[in-house]
C-alpha atoms as a PDB file:
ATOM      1  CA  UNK A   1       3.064 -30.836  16.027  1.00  0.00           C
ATOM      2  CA  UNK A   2       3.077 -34.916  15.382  1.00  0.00           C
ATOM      3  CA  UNK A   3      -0.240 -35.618  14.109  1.00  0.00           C
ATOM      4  CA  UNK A   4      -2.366 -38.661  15.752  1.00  0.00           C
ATOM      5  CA  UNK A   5      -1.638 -41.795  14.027  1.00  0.00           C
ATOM      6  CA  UNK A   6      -5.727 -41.890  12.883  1.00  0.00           C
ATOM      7  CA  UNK A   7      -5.054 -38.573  10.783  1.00  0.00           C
ATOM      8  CA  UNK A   8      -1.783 -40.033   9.656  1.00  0.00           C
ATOM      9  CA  UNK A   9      -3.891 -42.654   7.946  1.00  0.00           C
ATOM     10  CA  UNK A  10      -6.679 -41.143   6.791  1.00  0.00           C
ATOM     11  CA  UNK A  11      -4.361 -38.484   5.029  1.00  0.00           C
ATOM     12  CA  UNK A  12      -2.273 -41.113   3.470  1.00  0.00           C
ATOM     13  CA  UNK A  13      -5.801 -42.697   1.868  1.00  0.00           C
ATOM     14  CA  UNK A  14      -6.713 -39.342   0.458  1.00  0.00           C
ATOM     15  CA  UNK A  15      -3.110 -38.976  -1.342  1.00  0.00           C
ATOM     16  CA  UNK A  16      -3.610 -42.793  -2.780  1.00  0.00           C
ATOM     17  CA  UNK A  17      -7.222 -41.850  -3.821  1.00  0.00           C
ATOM     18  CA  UNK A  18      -5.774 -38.651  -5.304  1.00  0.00           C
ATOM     19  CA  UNK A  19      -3.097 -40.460  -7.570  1.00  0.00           C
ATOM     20  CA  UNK A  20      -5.474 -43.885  -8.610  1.00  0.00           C
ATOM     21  CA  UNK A  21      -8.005 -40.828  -9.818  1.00  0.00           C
ATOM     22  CA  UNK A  22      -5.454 -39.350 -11.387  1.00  0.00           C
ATOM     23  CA  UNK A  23      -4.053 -42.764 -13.117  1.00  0.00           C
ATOM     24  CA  UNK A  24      -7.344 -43.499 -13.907  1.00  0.00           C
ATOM     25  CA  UNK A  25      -8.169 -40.238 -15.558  1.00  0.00           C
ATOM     26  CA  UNK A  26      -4.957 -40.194 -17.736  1.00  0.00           C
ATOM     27  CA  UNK A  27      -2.993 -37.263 -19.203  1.00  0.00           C
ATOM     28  CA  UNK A  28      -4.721 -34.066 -18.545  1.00  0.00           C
ATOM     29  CA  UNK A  29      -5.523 -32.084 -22.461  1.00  0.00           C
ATOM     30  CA  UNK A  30      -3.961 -28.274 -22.007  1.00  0.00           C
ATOM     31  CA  UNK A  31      -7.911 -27.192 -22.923  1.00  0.00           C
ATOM     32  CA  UNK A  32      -9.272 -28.987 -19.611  1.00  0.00           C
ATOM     33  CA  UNK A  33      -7.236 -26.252 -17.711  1.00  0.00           C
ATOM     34  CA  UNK A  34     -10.003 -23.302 -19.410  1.00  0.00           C
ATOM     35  CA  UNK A  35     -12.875 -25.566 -17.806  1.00  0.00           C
ATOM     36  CA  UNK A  36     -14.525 -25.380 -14.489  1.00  0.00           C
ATOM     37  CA  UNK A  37     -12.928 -25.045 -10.989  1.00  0.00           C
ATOM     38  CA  UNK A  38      -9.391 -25.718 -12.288  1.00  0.00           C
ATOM     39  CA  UNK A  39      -9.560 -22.635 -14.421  1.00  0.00           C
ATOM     40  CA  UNK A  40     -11.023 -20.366 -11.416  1.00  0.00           C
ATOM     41  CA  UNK A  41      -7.941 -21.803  -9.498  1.00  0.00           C
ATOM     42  CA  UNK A  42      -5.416 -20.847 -12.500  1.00  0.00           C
ATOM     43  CA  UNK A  43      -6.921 -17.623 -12.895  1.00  0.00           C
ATOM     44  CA  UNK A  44      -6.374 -16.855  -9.242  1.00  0.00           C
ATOM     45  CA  UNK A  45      -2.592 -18.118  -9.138  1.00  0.00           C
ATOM     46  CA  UNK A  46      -1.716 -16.545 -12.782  1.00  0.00           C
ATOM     47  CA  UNK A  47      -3.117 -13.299 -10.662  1.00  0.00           C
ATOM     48  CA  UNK A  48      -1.228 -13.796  -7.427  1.00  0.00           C
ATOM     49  CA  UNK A  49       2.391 -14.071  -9.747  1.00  0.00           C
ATOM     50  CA  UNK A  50       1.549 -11.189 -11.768  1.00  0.00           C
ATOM     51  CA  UNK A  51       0.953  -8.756  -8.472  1.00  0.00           C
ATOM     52  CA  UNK A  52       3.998 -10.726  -6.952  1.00  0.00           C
ATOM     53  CA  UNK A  53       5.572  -8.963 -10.042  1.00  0.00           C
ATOM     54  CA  UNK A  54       3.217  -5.757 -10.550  1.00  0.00           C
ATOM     55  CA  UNK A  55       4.158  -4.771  -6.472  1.00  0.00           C
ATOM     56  CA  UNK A  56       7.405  -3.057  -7.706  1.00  0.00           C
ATOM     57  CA  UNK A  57      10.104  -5.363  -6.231  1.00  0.00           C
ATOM     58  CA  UNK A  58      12.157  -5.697  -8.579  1.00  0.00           C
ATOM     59  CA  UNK A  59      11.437  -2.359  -9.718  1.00  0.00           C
ATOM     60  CA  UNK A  60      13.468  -2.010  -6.754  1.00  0.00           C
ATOM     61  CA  UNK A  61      16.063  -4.382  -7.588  1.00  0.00           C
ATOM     62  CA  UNK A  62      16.771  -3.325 -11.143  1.00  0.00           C
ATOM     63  CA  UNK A  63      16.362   0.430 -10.657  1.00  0.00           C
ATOM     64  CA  UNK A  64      16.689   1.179  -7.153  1.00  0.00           C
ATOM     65  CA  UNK A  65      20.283   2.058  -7.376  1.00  0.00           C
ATOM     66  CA  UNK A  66      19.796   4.370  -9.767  1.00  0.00           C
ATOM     67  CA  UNK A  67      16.780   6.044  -8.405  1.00  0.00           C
ATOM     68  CA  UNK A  68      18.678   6.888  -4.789  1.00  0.00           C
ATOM     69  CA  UNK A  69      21.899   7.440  -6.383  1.00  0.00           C
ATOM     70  CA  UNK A  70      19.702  10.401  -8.112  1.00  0.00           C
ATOM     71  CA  UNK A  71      18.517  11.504  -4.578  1.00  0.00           C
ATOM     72  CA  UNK A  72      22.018  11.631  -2.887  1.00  0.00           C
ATOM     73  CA  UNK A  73      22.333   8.227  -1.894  1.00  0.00           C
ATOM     74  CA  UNK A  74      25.341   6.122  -2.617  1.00  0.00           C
ATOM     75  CA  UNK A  75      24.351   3.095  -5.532  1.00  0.00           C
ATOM     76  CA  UNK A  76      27.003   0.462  -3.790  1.00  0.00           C
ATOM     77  CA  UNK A  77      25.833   1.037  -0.360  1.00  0.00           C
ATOM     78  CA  UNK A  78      21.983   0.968  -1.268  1.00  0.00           C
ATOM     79  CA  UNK A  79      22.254  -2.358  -2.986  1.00  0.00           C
ATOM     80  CA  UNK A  80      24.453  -3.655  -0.210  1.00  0.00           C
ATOM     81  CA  UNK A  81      21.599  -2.646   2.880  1.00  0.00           C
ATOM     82  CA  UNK A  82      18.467  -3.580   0.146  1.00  0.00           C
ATOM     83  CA  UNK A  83      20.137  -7.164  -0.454  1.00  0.00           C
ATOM     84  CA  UNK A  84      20.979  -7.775   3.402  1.00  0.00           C
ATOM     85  CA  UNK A  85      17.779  -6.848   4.206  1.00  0.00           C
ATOM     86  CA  UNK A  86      15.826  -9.118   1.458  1.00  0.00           C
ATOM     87  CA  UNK A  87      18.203 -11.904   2.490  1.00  0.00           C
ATOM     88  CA  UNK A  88      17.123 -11.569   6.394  1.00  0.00           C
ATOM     89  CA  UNK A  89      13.842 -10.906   5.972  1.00  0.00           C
ATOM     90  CA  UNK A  90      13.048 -14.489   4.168  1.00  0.00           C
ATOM     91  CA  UNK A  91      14.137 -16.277   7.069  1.00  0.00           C
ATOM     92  CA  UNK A  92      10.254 -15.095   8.896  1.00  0.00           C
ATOM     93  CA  UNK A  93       8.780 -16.662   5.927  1.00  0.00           C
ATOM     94  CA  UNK A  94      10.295 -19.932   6.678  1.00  0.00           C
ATOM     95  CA  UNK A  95       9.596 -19.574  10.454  1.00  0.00           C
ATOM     96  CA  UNK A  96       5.877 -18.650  10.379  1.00  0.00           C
ATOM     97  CA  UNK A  97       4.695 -20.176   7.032  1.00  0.00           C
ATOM     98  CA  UNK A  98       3.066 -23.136   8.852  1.00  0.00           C
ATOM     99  CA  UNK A  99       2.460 -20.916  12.335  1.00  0.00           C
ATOM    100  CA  UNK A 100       0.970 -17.668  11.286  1.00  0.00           C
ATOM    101  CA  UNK A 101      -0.380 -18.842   8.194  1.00  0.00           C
ATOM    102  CA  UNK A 102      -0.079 -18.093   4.595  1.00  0.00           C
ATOM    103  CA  UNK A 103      -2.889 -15.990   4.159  1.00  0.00           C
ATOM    104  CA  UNK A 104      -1.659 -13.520   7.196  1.00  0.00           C
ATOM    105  CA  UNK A 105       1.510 -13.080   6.020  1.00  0.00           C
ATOM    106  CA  UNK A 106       0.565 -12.285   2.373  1.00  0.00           C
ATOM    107  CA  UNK A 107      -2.127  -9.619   4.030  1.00  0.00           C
ATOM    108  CA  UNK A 108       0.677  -8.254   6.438  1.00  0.00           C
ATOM    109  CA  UNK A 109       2.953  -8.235   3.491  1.00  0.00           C
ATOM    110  CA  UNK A 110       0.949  -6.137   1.385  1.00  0.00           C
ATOM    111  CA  UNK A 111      -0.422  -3.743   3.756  1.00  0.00           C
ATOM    112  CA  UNK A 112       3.293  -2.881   4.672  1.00  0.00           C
ATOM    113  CA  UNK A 113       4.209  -2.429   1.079  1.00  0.00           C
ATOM    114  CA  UNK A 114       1.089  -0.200   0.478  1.00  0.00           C
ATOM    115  CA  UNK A 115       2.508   2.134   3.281  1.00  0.00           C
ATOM    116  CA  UNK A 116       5.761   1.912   1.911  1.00  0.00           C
ATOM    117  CA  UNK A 117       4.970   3.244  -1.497  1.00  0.00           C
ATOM    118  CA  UNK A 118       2.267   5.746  -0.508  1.00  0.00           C
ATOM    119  CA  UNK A 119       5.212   7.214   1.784  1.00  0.00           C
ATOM    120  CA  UNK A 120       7.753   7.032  -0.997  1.00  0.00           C
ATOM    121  CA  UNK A 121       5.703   8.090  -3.504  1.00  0.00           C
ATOM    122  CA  UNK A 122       4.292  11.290  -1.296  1.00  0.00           C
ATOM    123  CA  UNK A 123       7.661  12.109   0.353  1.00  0.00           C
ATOM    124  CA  UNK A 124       9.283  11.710  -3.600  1.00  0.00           C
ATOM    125  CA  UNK A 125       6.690  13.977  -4.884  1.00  0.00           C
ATOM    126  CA  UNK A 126       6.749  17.122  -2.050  1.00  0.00           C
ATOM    127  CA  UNK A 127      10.383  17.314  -1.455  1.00  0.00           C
ATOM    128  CA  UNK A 128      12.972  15.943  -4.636  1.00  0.00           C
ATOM    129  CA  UNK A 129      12.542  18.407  -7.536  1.00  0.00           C
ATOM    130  CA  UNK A 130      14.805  17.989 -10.950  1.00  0.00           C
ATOM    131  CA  UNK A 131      18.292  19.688 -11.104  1.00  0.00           C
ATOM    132  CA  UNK A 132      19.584  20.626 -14.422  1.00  0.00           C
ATOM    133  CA  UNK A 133      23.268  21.089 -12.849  1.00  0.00           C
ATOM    134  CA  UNK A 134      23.249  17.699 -10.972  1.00  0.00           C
ATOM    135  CA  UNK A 135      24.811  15.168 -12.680  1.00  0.00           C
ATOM    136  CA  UNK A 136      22.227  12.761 -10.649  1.00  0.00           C
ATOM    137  CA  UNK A 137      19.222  14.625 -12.426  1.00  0.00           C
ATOM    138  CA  UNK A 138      17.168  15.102  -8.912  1.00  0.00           C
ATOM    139  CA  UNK A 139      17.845  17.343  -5.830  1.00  0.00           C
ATOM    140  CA  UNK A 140      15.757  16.137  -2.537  1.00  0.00           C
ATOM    141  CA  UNK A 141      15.277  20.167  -0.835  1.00  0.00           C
ATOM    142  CA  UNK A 142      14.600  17.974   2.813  1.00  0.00           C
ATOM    143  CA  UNK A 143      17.156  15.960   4.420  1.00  0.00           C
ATOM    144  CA  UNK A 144      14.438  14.164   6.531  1.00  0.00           C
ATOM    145  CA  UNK A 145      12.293  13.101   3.836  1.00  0.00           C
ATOM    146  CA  UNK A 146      15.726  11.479   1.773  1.00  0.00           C
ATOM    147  CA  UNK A 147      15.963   9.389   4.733  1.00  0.00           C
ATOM    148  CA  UNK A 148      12.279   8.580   4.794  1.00  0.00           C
ATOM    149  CA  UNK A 149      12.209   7.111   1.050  1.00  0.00           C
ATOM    150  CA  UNK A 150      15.250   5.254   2.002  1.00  0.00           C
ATOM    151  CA  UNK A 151      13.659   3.681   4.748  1.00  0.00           C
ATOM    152  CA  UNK A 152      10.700   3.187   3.061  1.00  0.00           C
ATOM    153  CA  UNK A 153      12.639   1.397   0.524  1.00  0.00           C
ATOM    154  CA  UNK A 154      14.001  -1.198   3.256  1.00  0.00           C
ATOM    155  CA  UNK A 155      10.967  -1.219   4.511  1.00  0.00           C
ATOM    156  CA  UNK A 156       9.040  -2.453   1.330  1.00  0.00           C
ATOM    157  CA  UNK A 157      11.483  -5.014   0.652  1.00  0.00           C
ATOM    158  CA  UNK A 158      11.207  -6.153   3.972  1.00  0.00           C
ATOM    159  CA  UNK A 159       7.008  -7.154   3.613  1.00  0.00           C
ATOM    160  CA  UNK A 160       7.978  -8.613   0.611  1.00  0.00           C
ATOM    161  CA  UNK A 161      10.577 -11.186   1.420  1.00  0.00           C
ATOM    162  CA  UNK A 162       8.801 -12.020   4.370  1.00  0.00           C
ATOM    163  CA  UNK A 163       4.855 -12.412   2.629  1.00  0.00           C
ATOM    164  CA  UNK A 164       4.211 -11.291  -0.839  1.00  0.00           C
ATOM    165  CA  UNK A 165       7.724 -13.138  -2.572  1.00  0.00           C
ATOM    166  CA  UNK A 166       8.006 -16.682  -0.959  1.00  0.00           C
ATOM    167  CA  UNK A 167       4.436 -17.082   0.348  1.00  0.00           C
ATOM    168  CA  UNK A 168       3.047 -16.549  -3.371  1.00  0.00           C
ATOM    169  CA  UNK A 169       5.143 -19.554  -4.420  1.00  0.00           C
ATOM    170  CA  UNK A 170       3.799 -21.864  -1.818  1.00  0.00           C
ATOM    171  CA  UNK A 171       0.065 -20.978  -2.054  1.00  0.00           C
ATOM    172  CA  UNK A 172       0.431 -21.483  -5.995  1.00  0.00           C
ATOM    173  CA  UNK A 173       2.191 -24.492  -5.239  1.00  0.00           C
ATOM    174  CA  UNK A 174      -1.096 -25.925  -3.118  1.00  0.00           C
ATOM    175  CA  UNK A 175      -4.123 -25.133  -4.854  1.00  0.00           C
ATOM    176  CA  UNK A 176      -4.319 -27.053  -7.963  1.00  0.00           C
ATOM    177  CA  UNK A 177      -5.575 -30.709  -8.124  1.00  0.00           C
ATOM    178  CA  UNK A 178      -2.706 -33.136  -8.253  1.00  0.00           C
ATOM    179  CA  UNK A 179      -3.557 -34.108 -12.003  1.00  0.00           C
ATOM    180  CA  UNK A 180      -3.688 -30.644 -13.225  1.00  0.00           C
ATOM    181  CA  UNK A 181      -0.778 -29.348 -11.088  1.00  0.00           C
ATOM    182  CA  UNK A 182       2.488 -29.904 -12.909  1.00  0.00           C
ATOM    183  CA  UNK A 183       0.392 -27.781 -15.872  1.00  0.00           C
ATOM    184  CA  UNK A 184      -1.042 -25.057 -13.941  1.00  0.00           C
ATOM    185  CA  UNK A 185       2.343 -24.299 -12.053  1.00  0.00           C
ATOM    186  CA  UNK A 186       3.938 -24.025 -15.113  1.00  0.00           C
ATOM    187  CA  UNK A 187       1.168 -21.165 -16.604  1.00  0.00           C
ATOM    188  CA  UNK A 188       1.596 -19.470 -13.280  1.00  0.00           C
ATOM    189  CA  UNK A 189       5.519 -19.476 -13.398  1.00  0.00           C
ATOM    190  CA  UNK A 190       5.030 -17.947 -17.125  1.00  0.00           C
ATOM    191  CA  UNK A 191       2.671 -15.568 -15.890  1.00  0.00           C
ATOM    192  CA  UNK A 192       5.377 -14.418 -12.937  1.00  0.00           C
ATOM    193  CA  UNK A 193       7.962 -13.879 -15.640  1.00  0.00           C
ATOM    194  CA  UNK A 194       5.401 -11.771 -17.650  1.00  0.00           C
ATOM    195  CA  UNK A 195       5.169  -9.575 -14.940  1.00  0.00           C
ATOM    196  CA  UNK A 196       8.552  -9.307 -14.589  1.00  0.00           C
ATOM    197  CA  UNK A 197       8.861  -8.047 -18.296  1.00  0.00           C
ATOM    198  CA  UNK A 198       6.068  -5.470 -18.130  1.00  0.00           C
ATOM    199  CA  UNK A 199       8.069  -3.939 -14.660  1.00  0.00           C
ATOM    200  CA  UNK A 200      11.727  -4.128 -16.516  1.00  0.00           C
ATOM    201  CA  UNK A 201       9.958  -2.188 -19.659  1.00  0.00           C
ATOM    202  CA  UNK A 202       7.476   0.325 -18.107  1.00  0.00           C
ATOM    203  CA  UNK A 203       9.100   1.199 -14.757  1.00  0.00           C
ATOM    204  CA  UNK A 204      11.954   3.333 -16.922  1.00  0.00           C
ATOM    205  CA  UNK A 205       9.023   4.736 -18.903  1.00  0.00           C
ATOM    206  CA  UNK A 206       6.920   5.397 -15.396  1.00  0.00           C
ATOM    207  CA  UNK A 207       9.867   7.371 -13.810  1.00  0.00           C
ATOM    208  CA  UNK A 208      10.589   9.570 -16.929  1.00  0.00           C
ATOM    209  CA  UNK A 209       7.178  10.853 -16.639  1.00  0.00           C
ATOM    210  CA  UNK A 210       5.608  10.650 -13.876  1.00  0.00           C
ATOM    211  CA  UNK A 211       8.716  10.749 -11.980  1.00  0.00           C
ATOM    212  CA  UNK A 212       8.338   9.518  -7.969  1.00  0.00           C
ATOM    213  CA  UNK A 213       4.293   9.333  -8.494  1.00  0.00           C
ATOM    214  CA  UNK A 214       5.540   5.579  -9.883  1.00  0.00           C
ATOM    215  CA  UNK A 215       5.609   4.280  -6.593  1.00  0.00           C
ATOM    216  CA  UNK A 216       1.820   5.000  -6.414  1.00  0.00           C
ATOM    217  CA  UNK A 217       1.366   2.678  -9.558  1.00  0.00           C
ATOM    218  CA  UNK A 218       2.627   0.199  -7.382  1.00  0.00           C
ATOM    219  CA  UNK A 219       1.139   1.350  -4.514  1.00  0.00           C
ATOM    220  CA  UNK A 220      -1.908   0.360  -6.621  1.00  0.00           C
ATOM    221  CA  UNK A 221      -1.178  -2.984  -6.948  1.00  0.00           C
ATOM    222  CA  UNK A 222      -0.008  -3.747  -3.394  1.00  0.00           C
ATOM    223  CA  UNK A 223      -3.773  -2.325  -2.275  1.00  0.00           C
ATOM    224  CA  UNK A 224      -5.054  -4.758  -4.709  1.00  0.00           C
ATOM    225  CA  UNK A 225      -3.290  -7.560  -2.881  1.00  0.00           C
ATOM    226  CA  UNK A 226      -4.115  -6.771   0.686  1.00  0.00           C
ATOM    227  CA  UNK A 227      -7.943  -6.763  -0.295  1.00  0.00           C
ATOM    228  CA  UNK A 228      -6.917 -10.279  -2.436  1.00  0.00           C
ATOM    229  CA  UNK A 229      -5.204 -11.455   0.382  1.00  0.00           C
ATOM    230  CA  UNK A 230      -8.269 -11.007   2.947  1.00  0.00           C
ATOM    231  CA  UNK A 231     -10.439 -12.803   0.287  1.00  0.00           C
ATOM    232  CA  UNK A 232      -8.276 -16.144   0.150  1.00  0.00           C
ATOM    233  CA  UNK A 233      -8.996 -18.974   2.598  1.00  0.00           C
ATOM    234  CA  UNK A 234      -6.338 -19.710   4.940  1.00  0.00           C
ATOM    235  CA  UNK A 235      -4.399 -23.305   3.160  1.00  0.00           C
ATOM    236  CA  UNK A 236      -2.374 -24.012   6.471  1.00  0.00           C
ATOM    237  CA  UNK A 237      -2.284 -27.126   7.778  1.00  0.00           C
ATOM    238  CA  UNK A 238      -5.208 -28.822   4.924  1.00  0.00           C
ATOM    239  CA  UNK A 239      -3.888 -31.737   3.467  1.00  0.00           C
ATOM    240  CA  UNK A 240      -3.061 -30.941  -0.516  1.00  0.00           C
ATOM    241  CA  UNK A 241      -6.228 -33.334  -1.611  1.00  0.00           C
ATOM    242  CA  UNK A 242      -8.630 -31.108   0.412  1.00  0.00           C
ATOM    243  CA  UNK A 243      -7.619 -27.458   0.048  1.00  0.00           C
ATOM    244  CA  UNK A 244      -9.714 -26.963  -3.533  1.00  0.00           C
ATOM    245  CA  UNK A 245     -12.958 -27.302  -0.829  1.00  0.00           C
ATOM    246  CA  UNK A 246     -11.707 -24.631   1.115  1.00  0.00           C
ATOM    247  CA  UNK A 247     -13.053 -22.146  -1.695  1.00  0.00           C
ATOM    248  CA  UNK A 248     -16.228 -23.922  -2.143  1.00  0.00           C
ATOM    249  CA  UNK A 249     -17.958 -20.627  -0.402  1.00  0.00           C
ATOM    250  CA  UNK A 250     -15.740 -18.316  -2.332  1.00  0.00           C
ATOM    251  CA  UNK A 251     -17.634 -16.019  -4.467  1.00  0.00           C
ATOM    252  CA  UNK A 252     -16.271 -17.519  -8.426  1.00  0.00           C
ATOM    253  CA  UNK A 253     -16.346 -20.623  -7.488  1.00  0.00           C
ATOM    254  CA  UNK A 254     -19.708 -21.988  -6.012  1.00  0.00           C
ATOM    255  CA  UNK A 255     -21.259 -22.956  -9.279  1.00  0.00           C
ATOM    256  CA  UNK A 256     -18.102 -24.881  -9.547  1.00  0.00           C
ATOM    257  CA  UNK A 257     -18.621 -26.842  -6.286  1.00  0.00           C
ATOM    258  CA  UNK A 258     -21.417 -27.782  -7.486  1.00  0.00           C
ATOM    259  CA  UNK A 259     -20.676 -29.470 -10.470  1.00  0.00           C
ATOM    260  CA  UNK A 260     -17.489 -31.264  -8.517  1.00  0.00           C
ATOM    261  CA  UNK A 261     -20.831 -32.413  -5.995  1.00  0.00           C
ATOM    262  CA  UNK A 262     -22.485 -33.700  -8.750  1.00  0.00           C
ATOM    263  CA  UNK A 263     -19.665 -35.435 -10.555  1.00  0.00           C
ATOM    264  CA  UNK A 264     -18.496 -36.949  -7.219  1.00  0.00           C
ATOM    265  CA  UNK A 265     -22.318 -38.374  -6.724  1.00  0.00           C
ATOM    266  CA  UNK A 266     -22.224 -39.582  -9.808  1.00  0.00           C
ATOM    267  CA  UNK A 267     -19.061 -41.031  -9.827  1.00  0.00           C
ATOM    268  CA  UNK A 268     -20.242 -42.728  -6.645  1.00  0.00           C
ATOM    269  CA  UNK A 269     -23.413 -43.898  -8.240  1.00  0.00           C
ATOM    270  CA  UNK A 270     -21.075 -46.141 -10.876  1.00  0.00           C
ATOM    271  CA  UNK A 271     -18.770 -47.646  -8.086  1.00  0.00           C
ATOM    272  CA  UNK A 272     -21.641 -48.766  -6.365  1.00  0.00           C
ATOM    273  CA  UNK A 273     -23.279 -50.613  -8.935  1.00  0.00           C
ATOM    274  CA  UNK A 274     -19.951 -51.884 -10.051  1.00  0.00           C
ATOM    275  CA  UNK A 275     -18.995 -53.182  -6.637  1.00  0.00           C
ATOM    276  CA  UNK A 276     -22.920 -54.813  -6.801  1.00  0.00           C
ATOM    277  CA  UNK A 277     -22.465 -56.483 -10.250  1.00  0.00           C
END
């Protein structure tokens, strides 16, 4: 919705009192991000691209094929359904980023994928057994549960596209202060391509030996996220130049608030006597 003209204004203040602070305060140093409220905010988004990694997805991308191809399942036809499916399922993302909220999607998100890979992971485990005389290496002994893991599959990379994999990029994109931001998106970007390292090197090494109990390593990290996900305050519709407050009451980062009070008194303190001399 059209926001009242009043709101309009006072928003467009906040930006221009965001970027004469940040003029006035110059060049951020790359140690200032290891200081105070900025680095609780970096640690949380270097966290939230590292699970966006640590989830498994492309786990599923880069080795999917081959896993279901082991289980029966044709490698061309997998990739085409998994890719048509990620495709569709981003378009919710766009839809009900600013409706449902950021938060609930990433919490949706990751309590699907937690289902998804405690069914995989379960179903892999009871019913597909190794086969010396299959070319494939695997043999799944129940029809029904081959079709489970494959649906479980889609159904993974459906919480992600519409939560975990866009929404990540947005709330990363929000948190920092406008000074710091260009920096601290940057660490988090690195941070979501170390992730994606540690899944293209380990996942191989997971599924030679602990075979389909892999998909409770990353059933691991998607339970991480839900409770991460219910922690985080909800960033939709908060102007950019206000969302730091909304973690003011966040366990981490009340001793920073704080410090931002006391820096903002004091800071008001010295215009004041300015604008009197």
């Amino acid at each position: 919705s059209i926001r009242a003209e009043e709101e309009a204004i006072q928003e467009e203040r906040e930006i221009q009192q965001e970027i004469d602070k940040a003029r006035q305060e110059g060049e951020p140093a790359w140690s200032e991000l290891l200081h105070g409220r900025v680095f609780s905010l970096l640690v949380l988004g270097v966290t939230l691209q590292l699970l966006q990694q640590l989830v498994g997805m492309n786990a599923f991308m880069y080795f999917g094929p081959k896993i279901f191809e082991s289980i029966g399942f044709s490698k061309n036809r997998f990739t085409t359904i998994n890719n048509f499916v990620n495709f569709l399922s981003t378009f919710p993302a766009v839809m009900l980023a600013d409706r449902a909220g950021r938060r609930s999607l990433m919490l949706w998100s990751s309590i699907g994928m937690t289902l998804a890979c405690g069914l995989m992971g379960t179903m892999g485990l009871m019913y597909v057994e190794e086969d010396a005389s299959n070319p494939a290496g695997y043999h799944v002994n129940n029809s029904t549960a081959g079709w489970l893991i494959a649906v479980s599959a889609f159904f993974f990379v459906f919480n992600f596209a519409y939560g975990f994999g866009p929404i990540v990029w947005v709330y990363c994109s929000e948190i920092f202060p406008l000074r710091y931001r260009a920096r601290c998106v940057g660490v988090c970007t690195m941070a979501n391509w170390v992730g994606n390292f540690i899944i293209a090197q380990f996942t191989p090494m997971l599924l030679d030996g602990i075979k389909f109990g892999t998909f409770y390593v990353f059933g691991f990290f998607c339970l991480f996220s839900i409770f991460l996900s219910a922690w985080l305050p909800e960033t939709k519709g908060v102007p950019l130049e206000l969302i730091q407050k909304l973690f003011d009451s966040k366990t981490g980062f009340k001793n920073t608030a704080e410090k931002d009070k006391k820096i903002e008194m004091e800071d008001g303190s010295s215009t004041d006597e300015n604008s009197d001399a």
